[in-house]
PDB file of N, CA and C in Angstrom:
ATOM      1  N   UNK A   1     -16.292   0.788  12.533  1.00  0.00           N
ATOM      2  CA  UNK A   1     -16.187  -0.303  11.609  1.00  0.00           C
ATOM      3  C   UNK A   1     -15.911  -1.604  12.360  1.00  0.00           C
ATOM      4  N   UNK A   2     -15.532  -1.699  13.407  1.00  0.00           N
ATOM      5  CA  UNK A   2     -14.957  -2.631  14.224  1.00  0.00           C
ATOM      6  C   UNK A   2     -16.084  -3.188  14.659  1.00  0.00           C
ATOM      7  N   UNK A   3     -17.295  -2.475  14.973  1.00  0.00           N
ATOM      8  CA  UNK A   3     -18.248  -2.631  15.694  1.00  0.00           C
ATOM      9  C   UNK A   3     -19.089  -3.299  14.994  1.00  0.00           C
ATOM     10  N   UNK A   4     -19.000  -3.029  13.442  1.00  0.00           N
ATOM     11  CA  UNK A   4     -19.832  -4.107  12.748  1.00  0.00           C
ATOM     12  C   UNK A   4     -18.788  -5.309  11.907  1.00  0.00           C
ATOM     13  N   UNK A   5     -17.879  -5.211  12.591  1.00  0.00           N
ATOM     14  CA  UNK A   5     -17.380  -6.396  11.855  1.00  0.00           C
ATOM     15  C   UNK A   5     -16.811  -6.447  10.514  1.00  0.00           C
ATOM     16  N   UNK A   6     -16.161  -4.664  10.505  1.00  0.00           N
ATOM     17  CA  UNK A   6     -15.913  -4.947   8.798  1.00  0.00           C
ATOM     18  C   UNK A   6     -14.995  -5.346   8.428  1.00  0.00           C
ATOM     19  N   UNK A   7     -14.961  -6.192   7.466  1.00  0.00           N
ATOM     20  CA  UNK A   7     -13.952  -7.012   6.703  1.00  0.00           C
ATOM     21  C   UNK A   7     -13.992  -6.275   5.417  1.00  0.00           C
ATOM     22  N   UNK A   8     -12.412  -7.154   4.593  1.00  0.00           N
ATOM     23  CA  UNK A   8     -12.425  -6.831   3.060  1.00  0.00           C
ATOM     24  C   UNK A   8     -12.119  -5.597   2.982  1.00  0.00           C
ATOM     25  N   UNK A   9     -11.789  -5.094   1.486  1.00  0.00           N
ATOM     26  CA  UNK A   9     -11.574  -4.109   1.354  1.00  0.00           C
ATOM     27  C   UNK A   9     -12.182  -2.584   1.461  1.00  0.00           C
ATOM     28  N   UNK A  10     -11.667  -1.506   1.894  1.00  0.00           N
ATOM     29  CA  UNK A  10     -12.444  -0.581   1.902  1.00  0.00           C
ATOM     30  C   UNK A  10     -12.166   0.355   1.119  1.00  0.00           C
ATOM     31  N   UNK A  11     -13.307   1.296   0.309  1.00  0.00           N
ATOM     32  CA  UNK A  11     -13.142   1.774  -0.854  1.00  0.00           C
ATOM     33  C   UNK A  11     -14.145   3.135  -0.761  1.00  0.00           C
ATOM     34  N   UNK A  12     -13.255   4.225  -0.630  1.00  0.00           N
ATOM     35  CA  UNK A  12     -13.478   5.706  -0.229  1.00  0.00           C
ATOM     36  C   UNK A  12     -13.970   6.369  -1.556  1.00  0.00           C
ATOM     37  N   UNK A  13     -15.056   7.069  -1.584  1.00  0.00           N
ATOM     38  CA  UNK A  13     -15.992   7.920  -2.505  1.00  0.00           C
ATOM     39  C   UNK A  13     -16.127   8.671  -2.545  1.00  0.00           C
ATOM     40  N   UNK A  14     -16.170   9.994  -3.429  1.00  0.00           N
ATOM     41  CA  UNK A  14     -16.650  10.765  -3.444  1.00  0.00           C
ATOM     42  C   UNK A  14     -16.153  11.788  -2.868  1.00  0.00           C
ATOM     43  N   UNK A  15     -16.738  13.370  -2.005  1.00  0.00           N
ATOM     44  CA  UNK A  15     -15.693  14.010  -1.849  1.00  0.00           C
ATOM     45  C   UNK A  15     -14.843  13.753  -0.627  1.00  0.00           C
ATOM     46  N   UNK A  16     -15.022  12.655   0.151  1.00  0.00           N
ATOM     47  CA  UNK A  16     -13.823  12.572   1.025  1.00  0.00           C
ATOM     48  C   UNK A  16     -12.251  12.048   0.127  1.00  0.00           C
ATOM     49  N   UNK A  17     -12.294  11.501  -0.994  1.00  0.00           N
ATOM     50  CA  UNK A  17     -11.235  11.131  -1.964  1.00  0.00           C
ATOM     51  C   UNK A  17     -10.588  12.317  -1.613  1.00  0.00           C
ATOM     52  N   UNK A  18     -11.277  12.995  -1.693  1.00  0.00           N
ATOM     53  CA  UNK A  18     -10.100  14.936  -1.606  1.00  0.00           C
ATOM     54  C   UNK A  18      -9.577  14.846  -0.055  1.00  0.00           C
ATOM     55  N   UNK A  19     -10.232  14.518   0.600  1.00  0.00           N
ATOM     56  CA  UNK A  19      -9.071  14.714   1.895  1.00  0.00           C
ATOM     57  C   UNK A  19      -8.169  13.570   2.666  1.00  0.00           C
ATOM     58  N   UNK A  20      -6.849  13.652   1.801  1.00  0.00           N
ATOM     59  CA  UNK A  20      -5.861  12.428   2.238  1.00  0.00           C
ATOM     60  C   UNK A  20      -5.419  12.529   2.898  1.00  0.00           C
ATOM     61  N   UNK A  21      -5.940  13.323   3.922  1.00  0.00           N
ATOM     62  CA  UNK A  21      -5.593  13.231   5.430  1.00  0.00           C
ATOM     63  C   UNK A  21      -7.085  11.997   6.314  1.00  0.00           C
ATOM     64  N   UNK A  22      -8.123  12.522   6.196  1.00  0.00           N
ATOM     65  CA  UNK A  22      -8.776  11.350   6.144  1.00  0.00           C
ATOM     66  C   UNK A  22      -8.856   9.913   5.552  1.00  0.00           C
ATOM     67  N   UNK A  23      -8.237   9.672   4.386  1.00  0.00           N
ATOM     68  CA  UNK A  23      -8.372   8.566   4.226  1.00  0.00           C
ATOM     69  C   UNK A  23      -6.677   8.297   4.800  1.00  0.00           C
ATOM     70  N   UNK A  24      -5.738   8.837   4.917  1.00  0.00           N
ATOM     71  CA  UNK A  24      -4.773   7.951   4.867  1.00  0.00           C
ATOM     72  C   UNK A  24      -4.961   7.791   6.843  1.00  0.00           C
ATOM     73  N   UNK A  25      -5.677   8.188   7.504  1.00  0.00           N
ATOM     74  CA  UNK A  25      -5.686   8.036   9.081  1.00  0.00           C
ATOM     75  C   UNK A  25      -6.682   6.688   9.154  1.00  0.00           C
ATOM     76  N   UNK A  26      -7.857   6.535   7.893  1.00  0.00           N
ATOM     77  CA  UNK A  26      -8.789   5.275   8.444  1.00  0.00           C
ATOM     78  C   UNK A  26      -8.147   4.307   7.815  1.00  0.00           C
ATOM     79  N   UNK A  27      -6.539   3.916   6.934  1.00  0.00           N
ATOM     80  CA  UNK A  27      -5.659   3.454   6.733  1.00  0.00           C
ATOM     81  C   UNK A  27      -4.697   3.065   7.975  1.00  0.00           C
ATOM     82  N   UNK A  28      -4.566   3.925   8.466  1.00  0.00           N
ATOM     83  CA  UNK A  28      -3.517   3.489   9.942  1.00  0.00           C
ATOM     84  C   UNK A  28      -4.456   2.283  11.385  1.00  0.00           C
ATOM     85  N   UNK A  29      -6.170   3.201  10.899  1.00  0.00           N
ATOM     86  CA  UNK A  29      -6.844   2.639  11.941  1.00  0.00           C
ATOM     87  C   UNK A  29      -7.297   1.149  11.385  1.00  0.00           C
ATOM     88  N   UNK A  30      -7.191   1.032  10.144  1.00  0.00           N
ATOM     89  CA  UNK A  30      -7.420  -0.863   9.838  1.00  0.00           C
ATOM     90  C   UNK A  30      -6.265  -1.330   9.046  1.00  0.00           C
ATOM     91  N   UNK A  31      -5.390  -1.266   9.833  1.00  0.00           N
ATOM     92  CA  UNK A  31      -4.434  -1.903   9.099  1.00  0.00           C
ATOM     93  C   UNK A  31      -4.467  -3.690   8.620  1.00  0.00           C
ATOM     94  N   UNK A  32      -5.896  -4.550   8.999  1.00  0.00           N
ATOM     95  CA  UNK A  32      -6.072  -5.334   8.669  1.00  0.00           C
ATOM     96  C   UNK A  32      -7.238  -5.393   6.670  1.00  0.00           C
ATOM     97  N   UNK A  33      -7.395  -4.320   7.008  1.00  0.00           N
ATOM     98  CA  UNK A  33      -7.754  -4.033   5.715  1.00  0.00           C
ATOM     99  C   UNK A  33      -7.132  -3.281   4.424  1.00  0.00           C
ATOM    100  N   UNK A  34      -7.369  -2.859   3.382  1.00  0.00           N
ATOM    101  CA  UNK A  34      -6.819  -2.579   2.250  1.00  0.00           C
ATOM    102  C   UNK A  34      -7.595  -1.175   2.316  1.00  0.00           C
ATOM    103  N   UNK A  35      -7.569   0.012   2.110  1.00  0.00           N
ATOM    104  CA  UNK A  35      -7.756   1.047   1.499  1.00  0.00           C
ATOM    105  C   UNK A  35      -7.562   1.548   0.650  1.00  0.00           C
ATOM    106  N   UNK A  36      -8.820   1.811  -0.117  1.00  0.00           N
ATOM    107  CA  UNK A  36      -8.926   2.465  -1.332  1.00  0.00           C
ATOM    108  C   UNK A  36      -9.684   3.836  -1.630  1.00  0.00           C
ATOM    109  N   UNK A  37      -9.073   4.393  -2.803  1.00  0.00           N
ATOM    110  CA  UNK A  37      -9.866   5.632  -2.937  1.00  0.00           C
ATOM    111  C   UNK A  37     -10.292   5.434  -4.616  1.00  0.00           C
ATOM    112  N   UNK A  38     -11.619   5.593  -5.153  1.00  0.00           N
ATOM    113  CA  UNK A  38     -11.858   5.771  -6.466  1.00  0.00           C
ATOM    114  C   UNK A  38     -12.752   7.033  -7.215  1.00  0.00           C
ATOM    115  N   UNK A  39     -12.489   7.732  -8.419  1.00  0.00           N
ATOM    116  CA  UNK A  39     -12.883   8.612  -8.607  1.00  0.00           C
ATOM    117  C   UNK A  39     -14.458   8.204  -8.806  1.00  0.00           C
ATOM    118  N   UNK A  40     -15.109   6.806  -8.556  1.00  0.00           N
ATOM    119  CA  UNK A  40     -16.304   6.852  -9.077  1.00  0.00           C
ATOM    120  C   UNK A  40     -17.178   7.062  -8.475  1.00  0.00           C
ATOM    121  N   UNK A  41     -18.586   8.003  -8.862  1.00  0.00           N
ATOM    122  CA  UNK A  41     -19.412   8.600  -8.043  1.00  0.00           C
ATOM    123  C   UNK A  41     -20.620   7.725  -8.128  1.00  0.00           C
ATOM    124  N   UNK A  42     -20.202   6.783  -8.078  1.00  0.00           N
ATOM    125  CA  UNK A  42     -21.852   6.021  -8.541  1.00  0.00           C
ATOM    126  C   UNK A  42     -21.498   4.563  -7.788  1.00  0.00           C
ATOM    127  N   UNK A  43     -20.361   4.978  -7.002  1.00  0.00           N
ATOM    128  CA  UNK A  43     -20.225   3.541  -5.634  1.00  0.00           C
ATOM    129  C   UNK A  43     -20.882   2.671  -5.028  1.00  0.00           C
ATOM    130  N   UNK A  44     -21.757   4.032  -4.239  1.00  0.00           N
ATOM    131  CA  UNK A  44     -22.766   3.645  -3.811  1.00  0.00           C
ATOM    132  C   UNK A  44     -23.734   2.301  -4.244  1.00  0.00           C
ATOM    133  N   UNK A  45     -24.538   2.630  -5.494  1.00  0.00           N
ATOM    134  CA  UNK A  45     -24.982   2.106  -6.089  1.00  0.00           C
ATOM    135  C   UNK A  45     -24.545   0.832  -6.973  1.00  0.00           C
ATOM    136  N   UNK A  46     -23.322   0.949  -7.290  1.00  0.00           N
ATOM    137  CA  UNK A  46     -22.512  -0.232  -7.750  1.00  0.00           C
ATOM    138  C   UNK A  46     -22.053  -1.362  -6.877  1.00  0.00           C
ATOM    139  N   UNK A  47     -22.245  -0.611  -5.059  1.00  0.00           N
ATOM    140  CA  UNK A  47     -22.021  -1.778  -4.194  1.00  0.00           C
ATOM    141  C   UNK A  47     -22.870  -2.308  -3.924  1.00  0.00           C
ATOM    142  N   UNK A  48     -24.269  -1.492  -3.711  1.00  0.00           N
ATOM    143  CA  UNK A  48     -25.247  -1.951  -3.567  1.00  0.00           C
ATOM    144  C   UNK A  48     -25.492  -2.936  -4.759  1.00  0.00           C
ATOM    145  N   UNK A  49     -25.519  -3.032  -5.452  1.00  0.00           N
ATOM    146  CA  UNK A  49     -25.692  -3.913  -7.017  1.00  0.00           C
ATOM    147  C   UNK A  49     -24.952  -4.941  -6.586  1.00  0.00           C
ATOM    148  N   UNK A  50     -23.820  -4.978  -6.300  1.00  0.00           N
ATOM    149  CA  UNK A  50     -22.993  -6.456  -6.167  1.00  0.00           C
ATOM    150  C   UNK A  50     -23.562  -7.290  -5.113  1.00  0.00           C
ATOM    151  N   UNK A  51     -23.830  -6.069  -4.179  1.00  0.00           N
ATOM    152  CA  UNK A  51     -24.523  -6.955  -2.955  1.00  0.00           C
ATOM    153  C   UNK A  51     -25.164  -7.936  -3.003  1.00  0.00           C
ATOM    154  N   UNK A  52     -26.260  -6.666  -3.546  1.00  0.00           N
ATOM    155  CA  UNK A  52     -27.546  -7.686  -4.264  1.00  0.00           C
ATOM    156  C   UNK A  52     -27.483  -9.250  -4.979  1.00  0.00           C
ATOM    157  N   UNK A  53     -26.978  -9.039  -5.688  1.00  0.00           N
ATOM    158  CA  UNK A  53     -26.571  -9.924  -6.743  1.00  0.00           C
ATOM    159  C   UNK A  53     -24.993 -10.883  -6.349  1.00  0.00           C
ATOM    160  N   UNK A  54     -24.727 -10.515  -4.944  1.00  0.00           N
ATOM    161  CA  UNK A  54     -24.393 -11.461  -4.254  1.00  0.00           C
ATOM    162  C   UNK A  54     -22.508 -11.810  -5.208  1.00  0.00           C
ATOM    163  N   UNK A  55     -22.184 -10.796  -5.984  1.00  0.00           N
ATOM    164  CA  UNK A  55     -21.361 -10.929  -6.470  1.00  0.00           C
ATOM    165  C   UNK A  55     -19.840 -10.660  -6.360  1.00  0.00           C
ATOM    166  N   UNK A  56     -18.911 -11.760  -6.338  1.00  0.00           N
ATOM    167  CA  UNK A  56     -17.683 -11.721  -5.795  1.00  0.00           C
ATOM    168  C   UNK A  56     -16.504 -11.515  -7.069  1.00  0.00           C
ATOM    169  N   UNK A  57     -16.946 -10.660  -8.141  1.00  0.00           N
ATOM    170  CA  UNK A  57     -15.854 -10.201  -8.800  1.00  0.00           C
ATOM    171  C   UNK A  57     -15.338  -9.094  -8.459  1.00  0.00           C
ATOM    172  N   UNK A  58     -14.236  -9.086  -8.876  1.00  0.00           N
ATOM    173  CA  UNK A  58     -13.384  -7.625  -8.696  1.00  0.00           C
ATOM    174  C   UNK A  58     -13.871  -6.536  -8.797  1.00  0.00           C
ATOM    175  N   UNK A  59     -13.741  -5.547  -8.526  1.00  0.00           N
ATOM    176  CA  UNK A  59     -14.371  -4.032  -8.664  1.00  0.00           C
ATOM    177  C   UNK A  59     -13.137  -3.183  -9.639  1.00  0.00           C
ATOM    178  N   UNK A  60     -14.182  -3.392 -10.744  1.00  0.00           N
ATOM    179  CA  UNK A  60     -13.538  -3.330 -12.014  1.00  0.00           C
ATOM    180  C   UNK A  60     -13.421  -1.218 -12.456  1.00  0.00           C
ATOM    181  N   UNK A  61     -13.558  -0.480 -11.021  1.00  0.00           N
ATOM    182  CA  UNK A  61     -13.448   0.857 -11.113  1.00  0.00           C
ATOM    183  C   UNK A  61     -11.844   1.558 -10.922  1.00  0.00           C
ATOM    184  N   UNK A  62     -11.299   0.677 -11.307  1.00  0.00           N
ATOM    185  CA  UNK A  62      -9.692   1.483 -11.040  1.00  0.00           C
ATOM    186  C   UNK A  62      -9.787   2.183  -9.553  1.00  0.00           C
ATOM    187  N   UNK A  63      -9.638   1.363  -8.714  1.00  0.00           N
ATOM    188  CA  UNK A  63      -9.299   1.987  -7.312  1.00  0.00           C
ATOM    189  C   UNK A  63      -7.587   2.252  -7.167  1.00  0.00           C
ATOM    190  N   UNK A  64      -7.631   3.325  -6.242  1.00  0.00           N
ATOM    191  CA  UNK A  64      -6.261   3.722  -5.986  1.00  0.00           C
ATOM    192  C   UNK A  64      -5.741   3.425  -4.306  1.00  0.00           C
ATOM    193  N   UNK A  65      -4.695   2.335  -3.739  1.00  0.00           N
ATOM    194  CA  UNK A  65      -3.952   2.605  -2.629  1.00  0.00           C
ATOM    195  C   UNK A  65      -4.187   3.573  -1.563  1.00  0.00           C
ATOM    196  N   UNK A  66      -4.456   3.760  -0.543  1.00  0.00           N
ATOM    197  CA  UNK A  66      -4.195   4.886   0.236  1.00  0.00           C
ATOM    198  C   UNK A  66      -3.031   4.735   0.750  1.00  0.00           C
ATOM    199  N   UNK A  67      -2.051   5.446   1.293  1.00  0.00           N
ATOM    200  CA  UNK A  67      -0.944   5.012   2.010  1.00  0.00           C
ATOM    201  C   UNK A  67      -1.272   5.160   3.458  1.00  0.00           C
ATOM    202  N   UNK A  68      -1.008   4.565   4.586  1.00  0.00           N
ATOM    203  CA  UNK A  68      -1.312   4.923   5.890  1.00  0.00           C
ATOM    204  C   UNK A  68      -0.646   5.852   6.579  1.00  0.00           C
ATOM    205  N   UNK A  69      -1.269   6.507   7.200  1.00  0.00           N
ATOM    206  CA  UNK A  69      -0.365   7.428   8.126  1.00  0.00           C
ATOM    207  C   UNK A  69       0.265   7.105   9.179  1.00  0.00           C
ATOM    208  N   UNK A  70       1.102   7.445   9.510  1.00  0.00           N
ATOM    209  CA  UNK A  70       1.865   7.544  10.559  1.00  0.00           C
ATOM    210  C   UNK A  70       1.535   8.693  11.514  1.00  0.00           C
ATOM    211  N   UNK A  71       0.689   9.229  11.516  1.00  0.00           N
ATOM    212  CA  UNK A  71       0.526  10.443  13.126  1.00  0.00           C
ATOM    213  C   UNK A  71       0.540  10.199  14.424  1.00  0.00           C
ATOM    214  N   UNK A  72       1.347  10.697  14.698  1.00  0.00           N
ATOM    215  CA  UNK A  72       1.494  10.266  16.516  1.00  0.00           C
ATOM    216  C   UNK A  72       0.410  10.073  16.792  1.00  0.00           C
ATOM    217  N   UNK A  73       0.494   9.141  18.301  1.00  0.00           N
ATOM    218  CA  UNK A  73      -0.232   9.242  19.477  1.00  0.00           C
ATOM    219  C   UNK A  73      -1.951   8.538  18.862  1.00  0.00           C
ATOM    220  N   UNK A  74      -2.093   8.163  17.226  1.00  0.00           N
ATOM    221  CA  UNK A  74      -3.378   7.592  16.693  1.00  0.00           C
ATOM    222  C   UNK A  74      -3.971   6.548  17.691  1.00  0.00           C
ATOM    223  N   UNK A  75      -2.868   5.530  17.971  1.00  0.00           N
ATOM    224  CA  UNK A  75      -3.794   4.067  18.561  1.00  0.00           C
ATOM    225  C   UNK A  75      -4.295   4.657  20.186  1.00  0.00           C
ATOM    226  N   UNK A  76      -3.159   5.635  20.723  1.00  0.00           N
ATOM    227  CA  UNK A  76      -3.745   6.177  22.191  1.00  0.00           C
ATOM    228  C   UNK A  76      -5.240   6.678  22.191  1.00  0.00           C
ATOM    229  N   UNK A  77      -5.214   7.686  20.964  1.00  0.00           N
ATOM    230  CA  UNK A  77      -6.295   8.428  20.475  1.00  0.00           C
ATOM    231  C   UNK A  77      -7.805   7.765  20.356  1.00  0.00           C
ATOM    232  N   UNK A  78      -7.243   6.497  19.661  1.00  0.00           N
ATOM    233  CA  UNK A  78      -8.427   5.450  19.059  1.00  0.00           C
ATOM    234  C   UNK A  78      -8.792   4.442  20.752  1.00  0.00           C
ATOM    235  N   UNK A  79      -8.145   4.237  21.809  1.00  0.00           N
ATOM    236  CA  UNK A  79      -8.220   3.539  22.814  1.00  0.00           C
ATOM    237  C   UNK A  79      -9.283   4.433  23.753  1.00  0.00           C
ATOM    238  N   UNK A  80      -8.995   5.611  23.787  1.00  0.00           N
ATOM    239  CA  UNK A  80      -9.531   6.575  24.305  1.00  0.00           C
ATOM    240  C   UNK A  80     -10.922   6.504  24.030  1.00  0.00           C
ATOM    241  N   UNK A  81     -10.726   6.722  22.411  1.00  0.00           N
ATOM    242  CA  UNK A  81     -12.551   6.997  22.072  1.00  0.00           C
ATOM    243  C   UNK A  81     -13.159   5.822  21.965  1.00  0.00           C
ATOM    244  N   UNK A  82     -12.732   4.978  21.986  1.00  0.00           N
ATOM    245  CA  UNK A  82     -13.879   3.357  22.440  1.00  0.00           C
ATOM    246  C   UNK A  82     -14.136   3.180  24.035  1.00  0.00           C
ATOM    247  N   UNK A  83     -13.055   3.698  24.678  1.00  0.00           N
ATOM    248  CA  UNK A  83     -13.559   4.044  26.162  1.00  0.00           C
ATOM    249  C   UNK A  83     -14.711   4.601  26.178  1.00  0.00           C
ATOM    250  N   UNK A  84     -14.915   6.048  25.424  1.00  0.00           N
ATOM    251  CA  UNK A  84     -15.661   6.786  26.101  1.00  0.00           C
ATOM    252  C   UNK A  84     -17.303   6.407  25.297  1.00  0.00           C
ATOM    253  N   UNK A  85     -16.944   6.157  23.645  1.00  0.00           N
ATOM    254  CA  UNK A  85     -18.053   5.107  23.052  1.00  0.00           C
ATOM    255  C   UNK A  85     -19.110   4.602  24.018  1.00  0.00           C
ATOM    256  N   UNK A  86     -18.246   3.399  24.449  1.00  0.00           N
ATOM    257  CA  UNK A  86     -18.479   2.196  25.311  1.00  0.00           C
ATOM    258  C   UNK A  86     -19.303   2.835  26.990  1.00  0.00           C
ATOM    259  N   UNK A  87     -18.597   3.996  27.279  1.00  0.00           N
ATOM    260  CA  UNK A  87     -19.132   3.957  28.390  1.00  0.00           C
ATOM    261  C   UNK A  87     -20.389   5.035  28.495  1.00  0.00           C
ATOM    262  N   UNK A  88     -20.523   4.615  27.205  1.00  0.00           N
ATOM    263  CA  UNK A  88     -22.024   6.065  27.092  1.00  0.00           C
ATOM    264  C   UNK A  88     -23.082   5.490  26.658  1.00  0.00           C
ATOM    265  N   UNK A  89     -23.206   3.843  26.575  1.00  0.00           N
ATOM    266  CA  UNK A  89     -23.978   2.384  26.286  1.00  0.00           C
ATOM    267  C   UNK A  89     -25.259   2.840  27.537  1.00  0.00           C
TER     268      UNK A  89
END
């Protein structure tokens, strides 16, 4: 995500919502962003729609908080794998 520059909020779909171990770790890894999880399965398409249409209202799907994790040793973890990312260019 870093790599393209993502900003704004981020808003988790579908069946990863079920594993809050995944979302609450890509919570620790942007802590400049907001994480969200929503039960709606039609995201996709509803982001794509705003896109389109270039539209900056709220996302009126009842999104839910993720909380971030705390697991050891994450930012070592995350330093590591942009090393090895990077050196496979």
């Amino acid at each position: 995500m870093r790599m393209v520059q993502s900003e704004g909020p981020i808003i988790i779909e579908g069946p990863f919502t079920k594993n809050a171990t995944l979302c609450s770790l890509l919570n620790a890894l942007r802590p400049s962003q907001l994480v969200y999880t929503t039960t709606d399965s039609s995201g996709t398409s509803f982001g794509a729609a705003m896109l389109t249409l270039n539209s900056t209202r709220e996302n009126p799907r009842d999104p839910k908080s993720v909380e971030a994790s705390t697991f050891p040793g994450l930012d070592s973890y995350r330093q590591k794998w942009r090393q090895l990312v990077c050196s496979a260019k």
